[in-house]
PDB file of N, CA and C in Angstrom:
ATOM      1  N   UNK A   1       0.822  -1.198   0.000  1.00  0.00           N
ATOM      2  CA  UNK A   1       0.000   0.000   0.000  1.00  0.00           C
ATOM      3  C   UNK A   1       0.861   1.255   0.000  1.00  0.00           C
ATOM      4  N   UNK A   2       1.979   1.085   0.920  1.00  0.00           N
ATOM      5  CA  UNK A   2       2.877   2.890   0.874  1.00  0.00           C
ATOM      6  C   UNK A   2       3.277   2.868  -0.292  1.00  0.00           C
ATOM      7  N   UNK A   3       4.173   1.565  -0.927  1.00  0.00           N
ATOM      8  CA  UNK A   3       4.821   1.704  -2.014  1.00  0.00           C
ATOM      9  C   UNK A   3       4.060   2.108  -3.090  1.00  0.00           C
ATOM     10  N   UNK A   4       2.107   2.192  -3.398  1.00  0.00           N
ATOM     11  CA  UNK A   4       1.318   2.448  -4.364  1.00  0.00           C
ATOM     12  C   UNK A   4       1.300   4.104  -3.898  1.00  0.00           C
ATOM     13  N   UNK A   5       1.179   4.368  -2.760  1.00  0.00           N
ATOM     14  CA  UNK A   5       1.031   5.865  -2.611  1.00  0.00           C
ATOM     15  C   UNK A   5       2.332   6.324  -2.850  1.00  0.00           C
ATOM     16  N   UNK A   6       3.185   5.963  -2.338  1.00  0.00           N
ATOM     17  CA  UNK A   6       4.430   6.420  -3.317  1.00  0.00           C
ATOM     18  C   UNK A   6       4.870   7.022  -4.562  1.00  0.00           C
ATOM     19  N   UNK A   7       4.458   5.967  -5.309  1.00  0.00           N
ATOM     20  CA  UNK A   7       4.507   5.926  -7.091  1.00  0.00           C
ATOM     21  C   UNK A   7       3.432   6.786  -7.580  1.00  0.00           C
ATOM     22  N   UNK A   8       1.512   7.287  -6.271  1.00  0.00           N
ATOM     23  CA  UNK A   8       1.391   8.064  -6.944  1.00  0.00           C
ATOM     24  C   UNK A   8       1.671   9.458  -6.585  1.00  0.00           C
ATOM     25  N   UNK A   9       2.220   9.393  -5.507  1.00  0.00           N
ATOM     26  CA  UNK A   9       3.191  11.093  -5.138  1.00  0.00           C
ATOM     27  C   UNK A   9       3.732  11.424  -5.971  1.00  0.00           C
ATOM     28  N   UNK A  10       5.141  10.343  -6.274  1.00  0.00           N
ATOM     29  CA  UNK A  10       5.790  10.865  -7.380  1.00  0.00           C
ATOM     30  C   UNK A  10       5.437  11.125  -8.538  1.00  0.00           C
ATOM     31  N   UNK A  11       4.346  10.554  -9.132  1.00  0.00           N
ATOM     32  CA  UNK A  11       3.737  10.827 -10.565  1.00  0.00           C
ATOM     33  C   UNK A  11       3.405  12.003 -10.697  1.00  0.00           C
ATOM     34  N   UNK A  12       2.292  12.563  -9.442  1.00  0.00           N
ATOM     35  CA  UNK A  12       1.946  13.882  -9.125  1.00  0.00           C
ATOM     36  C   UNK A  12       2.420  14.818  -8.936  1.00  0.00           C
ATOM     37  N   UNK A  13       3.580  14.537  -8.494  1.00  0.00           N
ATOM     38  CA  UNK A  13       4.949  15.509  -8.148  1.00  0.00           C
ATOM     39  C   UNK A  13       5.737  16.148  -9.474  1.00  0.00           C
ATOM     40  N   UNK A  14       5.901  14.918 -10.346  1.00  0.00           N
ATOM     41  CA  UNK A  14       6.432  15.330 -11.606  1.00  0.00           C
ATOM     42  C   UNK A  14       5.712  15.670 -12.225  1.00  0.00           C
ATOM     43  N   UNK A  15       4.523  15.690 -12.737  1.00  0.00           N
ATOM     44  CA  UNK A  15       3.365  16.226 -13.525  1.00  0.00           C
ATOM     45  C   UNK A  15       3.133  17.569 -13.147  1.00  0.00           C
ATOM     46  N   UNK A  16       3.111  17.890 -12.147  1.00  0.00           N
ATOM     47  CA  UNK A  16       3.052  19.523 -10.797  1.00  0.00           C
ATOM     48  C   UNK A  16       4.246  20.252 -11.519  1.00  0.00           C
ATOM     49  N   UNK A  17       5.399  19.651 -11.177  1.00  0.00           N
ATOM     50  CA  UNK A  17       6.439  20.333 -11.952  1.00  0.00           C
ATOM     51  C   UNK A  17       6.406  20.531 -13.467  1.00  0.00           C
ATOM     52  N   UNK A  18       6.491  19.343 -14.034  1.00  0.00           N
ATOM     53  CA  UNK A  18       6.223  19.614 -15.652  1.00  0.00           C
ATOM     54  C   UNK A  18       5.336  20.790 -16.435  1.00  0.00           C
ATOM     55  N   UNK A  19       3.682  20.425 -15.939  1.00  0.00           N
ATOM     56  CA  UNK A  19       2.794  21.684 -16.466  1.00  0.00           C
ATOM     57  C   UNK A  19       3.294  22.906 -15.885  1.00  0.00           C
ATOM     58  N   UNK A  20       3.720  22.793 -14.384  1.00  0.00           N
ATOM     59  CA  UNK A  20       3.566  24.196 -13.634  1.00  0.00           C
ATOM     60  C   UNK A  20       4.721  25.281 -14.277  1.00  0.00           C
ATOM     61  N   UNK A  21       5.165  25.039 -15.288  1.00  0.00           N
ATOM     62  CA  UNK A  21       6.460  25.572 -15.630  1.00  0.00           C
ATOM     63  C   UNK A  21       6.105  26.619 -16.914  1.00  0.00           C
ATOM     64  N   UNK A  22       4.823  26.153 -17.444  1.00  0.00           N
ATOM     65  CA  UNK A  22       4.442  27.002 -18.883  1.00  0.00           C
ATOM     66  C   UNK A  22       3.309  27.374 -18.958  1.00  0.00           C
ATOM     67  N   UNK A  23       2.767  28.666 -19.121  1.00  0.00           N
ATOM     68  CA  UNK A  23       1.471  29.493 -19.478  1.00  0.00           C
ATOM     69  C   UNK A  23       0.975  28.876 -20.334  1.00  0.00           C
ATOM     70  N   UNK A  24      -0.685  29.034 -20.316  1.00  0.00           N
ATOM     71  CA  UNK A  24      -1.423  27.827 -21.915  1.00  0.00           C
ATOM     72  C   UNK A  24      -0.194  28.071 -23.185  1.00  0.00           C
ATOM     73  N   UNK A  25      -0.444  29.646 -22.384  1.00  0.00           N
ATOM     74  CA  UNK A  25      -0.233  30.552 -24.827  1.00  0.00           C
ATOM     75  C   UNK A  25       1.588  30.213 -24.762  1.00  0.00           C
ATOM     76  N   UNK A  26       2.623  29.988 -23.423  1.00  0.00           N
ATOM     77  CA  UNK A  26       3.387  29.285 -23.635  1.00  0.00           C
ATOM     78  C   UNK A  26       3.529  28.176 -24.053  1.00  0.00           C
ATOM     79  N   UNK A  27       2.684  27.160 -24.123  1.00  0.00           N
ATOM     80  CA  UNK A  27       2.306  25.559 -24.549  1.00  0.00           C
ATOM     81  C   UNK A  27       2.037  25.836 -25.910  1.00  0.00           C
ATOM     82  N   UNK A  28       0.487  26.872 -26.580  1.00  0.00           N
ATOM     83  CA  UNK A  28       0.764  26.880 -27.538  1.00  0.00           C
ATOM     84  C   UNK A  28       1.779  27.170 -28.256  1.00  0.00           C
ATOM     85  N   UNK A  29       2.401  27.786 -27.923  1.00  0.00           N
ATOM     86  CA  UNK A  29       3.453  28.620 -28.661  1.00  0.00           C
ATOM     87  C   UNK A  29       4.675  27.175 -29.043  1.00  0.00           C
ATOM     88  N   UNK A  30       5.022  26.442 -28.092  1.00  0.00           N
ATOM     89  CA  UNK A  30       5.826  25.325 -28.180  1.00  0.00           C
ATOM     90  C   UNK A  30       5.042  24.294 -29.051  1.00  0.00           C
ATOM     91  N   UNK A  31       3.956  24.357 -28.944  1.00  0.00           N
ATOM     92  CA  UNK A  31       3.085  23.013 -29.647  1.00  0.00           C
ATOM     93  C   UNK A  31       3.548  23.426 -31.268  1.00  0.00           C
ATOM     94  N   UNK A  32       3.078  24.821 -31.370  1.00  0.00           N
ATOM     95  CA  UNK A  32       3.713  25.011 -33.011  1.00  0.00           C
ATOM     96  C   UNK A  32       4.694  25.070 -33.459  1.00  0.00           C
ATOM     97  N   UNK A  33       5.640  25.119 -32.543  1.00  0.00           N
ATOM     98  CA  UNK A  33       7.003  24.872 -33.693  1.00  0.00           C
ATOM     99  C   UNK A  33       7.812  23.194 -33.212  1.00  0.00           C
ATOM    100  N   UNK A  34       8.536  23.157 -34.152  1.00  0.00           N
ATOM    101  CA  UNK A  34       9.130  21.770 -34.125  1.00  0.00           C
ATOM    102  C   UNK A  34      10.469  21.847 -32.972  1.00  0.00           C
ATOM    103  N   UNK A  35      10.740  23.108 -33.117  1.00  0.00           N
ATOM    104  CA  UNK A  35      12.003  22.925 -32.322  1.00  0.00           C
ATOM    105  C   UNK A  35      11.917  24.436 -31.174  1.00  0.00           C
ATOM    106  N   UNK A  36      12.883  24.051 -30.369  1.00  0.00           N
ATOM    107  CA  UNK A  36      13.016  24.897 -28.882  1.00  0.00           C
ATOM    108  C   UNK A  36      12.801  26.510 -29.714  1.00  0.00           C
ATOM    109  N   UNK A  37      13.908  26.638 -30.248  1.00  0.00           N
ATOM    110  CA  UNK A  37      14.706  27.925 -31.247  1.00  0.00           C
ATOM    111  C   UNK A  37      14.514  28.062 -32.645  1.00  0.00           C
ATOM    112  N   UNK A  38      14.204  28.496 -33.129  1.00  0.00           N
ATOM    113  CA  UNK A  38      14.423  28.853 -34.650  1.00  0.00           C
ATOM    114  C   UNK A  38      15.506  28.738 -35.613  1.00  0.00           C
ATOM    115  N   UNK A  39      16.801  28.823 -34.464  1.00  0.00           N
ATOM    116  CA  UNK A  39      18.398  28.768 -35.154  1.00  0.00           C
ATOM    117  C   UNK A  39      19.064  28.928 -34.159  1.00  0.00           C
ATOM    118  N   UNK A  40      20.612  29.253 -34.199  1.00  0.00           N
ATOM    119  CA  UNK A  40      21.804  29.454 -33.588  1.00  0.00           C
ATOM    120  C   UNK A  40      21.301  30.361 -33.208  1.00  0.00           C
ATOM    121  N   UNK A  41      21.184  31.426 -33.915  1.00  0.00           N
ATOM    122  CA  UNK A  41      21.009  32.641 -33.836  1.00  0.00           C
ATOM    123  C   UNK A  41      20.278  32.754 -32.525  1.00  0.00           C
ATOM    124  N   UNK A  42      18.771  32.306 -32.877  1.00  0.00           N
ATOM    125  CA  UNK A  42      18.179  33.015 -31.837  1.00  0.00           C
ATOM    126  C   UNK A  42      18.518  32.285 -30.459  1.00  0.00           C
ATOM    127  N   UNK A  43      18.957  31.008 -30.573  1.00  0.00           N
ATOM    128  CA  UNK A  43      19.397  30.434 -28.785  1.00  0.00           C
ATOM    129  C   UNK A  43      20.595  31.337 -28.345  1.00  0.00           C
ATOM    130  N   UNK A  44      21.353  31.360 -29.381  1.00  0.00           N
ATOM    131  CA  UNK A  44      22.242  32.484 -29.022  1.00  0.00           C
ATOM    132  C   UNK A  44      21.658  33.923 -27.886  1.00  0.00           C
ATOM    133  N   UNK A  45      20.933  34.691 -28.733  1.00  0.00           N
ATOM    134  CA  UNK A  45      20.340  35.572 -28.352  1.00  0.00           C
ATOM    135  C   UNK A  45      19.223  35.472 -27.035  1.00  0.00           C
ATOM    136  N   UNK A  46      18.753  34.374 -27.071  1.00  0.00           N
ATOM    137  CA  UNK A  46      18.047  34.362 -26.075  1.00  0.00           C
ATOM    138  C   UNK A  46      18.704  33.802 -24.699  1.00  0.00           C
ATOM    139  N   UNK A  47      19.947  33.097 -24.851  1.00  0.00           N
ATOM    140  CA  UNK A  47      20.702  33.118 -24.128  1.00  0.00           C
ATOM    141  C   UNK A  47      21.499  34.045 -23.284  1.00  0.00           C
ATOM    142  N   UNK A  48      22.044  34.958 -24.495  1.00  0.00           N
ATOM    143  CA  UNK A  48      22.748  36.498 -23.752  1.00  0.00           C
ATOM    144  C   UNK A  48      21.698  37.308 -22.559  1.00  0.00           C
ATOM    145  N   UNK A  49      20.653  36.715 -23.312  1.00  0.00           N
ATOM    146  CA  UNK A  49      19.188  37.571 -22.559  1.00  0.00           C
ATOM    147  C   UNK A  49      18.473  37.682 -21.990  1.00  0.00           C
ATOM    148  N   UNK A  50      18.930  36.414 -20.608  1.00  0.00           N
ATOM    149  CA  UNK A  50      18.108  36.063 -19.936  1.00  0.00           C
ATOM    150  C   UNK A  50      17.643  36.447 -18.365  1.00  0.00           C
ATOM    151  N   UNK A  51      18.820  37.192 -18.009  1.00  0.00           N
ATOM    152  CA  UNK A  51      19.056  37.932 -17.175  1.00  0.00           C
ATOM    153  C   UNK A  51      19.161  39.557 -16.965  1.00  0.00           C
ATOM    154  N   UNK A  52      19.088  40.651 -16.981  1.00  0.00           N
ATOM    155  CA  UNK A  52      18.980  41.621 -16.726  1.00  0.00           C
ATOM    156  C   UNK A  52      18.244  42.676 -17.569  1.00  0.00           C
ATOM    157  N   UNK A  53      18.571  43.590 -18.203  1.00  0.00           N
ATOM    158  CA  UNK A  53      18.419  44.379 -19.220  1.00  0.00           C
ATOM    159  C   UNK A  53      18.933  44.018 -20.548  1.00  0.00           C
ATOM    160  N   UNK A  54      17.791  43.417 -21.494  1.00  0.00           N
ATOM    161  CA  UNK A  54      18.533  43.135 -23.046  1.00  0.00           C
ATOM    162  C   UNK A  54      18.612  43.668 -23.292  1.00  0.00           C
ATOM    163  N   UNK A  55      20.078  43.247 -24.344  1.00  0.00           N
ATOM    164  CA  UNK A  55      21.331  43.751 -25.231  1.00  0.00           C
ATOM    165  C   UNK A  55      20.466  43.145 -26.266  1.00  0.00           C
ATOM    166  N   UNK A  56      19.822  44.502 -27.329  1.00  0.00           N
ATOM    167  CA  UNK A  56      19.571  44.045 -28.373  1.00  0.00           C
ATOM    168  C   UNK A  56      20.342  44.701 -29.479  1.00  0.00           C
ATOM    169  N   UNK A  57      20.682  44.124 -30.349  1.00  0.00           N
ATOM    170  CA  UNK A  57      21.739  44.811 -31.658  1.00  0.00           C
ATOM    171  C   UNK A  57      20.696  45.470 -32.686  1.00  0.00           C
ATOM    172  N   UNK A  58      21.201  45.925 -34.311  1.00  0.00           N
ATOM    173  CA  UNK A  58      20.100  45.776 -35.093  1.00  0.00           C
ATOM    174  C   UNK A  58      20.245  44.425 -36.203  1.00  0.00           C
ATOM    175  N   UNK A  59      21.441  44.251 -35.858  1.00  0.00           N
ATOM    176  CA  UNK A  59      21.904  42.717 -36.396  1.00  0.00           C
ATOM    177  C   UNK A  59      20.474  41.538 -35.834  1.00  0.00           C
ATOM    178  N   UNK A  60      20.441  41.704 -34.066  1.00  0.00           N
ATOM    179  CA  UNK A  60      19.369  40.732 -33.847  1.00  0.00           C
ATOM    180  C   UNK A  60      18.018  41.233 -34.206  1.00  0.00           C
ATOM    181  N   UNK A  61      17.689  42.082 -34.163  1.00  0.00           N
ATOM    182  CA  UNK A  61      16.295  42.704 -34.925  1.00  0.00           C
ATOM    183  C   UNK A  61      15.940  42.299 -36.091  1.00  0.00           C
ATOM    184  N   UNK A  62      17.138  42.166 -36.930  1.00  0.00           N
ATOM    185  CA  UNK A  62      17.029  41.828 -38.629  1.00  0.00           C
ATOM    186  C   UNK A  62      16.952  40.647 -38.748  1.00  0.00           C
ATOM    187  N   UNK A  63      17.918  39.523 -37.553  1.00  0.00           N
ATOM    188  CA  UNK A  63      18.026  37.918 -37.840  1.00  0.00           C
ATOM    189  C   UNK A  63      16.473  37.622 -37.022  1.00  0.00           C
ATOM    190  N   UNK A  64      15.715  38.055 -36.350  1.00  0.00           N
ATOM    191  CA  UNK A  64      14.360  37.880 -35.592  1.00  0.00           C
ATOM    192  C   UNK A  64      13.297  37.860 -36.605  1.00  0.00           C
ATOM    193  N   UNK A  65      13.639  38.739 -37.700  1.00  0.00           N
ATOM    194  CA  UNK A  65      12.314  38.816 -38.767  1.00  0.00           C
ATOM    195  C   UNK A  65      13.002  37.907 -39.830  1.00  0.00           C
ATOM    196  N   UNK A  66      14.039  38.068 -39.781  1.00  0.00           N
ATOM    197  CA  UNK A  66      14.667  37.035 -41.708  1.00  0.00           C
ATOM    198  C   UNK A  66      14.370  35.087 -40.858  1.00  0.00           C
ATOM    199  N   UNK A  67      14.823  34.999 -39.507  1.00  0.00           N
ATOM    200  CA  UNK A  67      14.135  33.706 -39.584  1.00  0.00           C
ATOM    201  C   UNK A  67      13.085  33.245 -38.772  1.00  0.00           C
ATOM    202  N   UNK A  68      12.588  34.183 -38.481  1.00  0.00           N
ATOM    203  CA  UNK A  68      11.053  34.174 -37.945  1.00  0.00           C
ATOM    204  C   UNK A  68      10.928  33.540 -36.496  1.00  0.00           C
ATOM    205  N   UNK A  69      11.705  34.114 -35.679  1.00  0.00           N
ATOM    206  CA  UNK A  69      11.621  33.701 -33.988  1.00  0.00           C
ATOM    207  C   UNK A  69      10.305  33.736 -33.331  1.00  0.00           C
ATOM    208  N   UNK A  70      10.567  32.915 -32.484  1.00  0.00           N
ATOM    209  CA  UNK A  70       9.148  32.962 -31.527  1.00  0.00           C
ATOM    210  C   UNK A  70       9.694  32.923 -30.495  1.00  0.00           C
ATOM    211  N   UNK A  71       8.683  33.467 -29.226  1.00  0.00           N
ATOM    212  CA  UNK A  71       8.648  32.978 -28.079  1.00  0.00           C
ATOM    213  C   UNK A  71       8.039  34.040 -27.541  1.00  0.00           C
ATOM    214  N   UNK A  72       8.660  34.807 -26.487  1.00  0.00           N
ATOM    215  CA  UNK A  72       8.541  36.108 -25.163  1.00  0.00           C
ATOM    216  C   UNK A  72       8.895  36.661 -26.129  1.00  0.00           C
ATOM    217  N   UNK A  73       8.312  37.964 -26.439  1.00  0.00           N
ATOM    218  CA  UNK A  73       9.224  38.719 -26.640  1.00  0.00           C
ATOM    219  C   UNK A  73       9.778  39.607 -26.141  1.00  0.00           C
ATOM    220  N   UNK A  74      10.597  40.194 -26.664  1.00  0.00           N
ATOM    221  CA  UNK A  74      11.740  41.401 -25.882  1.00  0.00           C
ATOM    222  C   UNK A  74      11.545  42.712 -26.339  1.00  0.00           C
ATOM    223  N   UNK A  75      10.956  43.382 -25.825  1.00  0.00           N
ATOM    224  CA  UNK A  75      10.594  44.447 -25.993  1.00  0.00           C
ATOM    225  C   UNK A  75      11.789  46.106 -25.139  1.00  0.00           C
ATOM    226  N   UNK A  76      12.333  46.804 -26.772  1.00  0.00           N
ATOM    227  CA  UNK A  76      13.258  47.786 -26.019  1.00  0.00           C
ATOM    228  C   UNK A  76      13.007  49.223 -26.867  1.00  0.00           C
ATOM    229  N   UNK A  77      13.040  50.008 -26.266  1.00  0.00           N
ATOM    230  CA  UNK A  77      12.756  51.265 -26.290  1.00  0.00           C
ATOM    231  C   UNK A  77      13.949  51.472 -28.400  1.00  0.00           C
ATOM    232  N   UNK A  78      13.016  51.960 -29.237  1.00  0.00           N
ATOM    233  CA  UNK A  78      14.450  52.194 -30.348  1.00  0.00           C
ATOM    234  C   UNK A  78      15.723  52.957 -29.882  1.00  0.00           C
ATOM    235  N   UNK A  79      15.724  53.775 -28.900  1.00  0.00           N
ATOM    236  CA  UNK A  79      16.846  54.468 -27.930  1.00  0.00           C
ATOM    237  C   UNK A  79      17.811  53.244 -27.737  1.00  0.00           C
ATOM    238  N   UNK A  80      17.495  52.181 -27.112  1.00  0.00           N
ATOM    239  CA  UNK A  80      18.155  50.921 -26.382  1.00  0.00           C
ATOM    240  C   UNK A  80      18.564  50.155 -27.334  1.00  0.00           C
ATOM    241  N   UNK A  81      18.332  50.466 -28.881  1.00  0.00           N
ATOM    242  CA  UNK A  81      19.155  49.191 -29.757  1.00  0.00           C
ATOM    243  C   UNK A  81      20.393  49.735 -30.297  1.00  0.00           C
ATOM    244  N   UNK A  82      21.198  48.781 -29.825  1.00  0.00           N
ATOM    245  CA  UNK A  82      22.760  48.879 -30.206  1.00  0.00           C
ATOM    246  C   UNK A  82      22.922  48.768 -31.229  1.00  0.00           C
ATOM    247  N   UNK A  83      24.358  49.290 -32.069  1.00  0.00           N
ATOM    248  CA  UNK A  83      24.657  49.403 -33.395  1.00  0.00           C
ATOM    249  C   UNK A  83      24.861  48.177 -33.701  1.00  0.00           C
ATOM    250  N   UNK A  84      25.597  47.386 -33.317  1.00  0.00           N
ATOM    251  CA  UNK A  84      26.042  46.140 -33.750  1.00  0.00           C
ATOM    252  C   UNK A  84      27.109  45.617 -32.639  1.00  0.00           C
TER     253      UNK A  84
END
């Protein structure tokens, strides 16, 4: 009997964690594309960016529309985009 309540704690436990991690329109958003990232590019970028105030270039502005990123977006004042 513990060992059945066990197995279903843990099921519940990991399922709790799993969903609890993504908003619906985050789920959708993953359901439609095939992959995490779009490219180098953008894991790149979303990497540099995950922490404080984004560093956006106009290099990443241009590679965001030529290969069509998804996710959060990053929203910065045109003042705040760097030359390159």
């Amino acid at each position: 009997m513990s060992r059945t309540l066990g197995r279903v704690l843990a099921v519940t436990a990991v399922t709790t964690m799993i969903t609890g991690c993504a908003t619906a329109e985050e789920w959708s958003v993953w359901k439609s594309n095939t992959a995490h990232f779009a490219s180098g590019d953008h894991m790149t970028f979303s990497a540099r960016n995950r922490d404080g105030a984004p560093r956006v270039s106009r290099a990443d502005v241009d590679l965001a529309r030529a290969q069509n990123w998804w996710g959060r977006a990053i929203t910065v004042d045109q003042s705040q985009i760097l030359g390159n």
